[in-house]
Protein backbone atom coordinates (compact mmCIF):
# COMPACT_ATOMS: atom_id res chain seq x y z
CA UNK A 1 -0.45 10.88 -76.87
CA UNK A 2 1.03 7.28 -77.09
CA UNK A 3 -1.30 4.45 -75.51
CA UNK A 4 0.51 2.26 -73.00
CA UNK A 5 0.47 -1.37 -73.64
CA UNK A 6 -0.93 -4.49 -71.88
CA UNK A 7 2.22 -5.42 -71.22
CA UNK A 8 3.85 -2.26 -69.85
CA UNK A 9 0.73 -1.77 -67.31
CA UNK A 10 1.44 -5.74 -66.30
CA UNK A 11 5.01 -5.08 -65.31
CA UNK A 12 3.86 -1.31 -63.47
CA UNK A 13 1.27 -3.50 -61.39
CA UNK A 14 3.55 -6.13 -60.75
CA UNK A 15 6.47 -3.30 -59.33
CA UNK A 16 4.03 -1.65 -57.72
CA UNK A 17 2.95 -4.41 -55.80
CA UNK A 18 6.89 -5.32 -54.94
CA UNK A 19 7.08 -1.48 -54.01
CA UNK A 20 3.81 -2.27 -51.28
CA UNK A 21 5.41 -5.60 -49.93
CA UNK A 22 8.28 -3.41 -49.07
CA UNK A 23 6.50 -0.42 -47.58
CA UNK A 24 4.65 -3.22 -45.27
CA UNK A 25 7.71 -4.56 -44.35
CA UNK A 26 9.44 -1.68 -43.13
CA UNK A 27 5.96 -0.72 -41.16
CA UNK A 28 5.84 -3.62 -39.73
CA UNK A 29 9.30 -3.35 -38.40
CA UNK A 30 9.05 0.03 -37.17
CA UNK A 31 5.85 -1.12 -35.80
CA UNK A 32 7.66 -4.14 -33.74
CA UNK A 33 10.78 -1.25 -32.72
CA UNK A 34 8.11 1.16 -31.70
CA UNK A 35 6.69 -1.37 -29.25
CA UNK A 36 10.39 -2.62 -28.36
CA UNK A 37 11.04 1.21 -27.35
CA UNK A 38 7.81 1.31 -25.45
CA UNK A 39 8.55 -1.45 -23.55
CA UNK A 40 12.20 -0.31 -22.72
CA UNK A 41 10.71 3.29 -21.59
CA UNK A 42 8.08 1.77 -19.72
CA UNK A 43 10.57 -0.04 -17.57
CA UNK A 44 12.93 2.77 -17.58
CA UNK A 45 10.62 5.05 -16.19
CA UNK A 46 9.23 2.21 -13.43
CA UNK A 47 13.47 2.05 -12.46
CA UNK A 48 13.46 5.63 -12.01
CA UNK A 49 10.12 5.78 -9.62
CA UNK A 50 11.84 2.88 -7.52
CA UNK A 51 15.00 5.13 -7.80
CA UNK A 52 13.32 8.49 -6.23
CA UNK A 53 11.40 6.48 -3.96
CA UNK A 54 14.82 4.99 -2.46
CA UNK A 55 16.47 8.47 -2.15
CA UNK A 56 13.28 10.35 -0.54
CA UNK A 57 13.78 7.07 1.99
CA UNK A 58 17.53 7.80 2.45
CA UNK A 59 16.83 11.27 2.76
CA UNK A 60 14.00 10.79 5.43
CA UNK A 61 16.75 8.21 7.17
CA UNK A 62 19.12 10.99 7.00
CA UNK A 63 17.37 13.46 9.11
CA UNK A 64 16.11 10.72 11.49
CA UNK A 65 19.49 9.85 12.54
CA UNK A 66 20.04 13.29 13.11
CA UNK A 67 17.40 13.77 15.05
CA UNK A 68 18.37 11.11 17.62
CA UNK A 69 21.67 12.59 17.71
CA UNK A 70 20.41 15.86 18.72
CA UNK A 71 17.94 14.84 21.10
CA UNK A 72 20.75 12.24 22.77
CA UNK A 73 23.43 15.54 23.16
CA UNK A 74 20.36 17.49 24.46
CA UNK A 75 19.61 14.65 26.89
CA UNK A 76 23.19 13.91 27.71
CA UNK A 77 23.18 17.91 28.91
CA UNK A 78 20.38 18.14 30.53
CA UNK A 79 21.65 15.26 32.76
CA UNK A 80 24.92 17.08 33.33
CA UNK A 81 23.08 20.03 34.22
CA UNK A 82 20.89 18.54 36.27
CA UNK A 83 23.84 16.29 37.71
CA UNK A 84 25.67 19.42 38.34
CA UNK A 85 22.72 21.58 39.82
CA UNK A 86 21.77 18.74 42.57
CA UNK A 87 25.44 18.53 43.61
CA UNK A 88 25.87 14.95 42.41
């Protein structure tokens, strides 16, 4: 079995530490994507609750206005019928 020198295990420390500065590096910029991402979702996902909250409004709108339109034709007739029953 051949013994490894001083010298070799020097330079495998030193690339291994070059290999760990790198590995932190690209942790530390996932890390700062990661919370980019989160943040983007985060709003995302607030714009969509505003967004279903507008359309259940427009939707409730929607079947008020129809609503007064019916009752205003059913009022209009009744006071034809009754305009027409009384003779006036």
């Amino acid at each position: 079995m051949s013994e490894i020198s001083l010298t070799e295990i020097e330079h495998r420390l030193i690339q291994a530490e070059e290999n760990i500065k790198e590995l932190f590096g690209k942790f530390n910029g996932i890390d700062k994507s990661l919370v980019a991402t989160t943040t983007t979702l985060n709003t995302l996902l607030a714009l969509v609750g505003e967004l279903k909250a507008a359309i259940e409004e427009l939707k409730s709108r929607r079947s008020t206005l129809w609503d007064k339109l019916i009752f205003a034709f059913i009022g209009a007739a009744a006071s034809a019928a009754v305009t027409h029953f009384t003779g006036g």
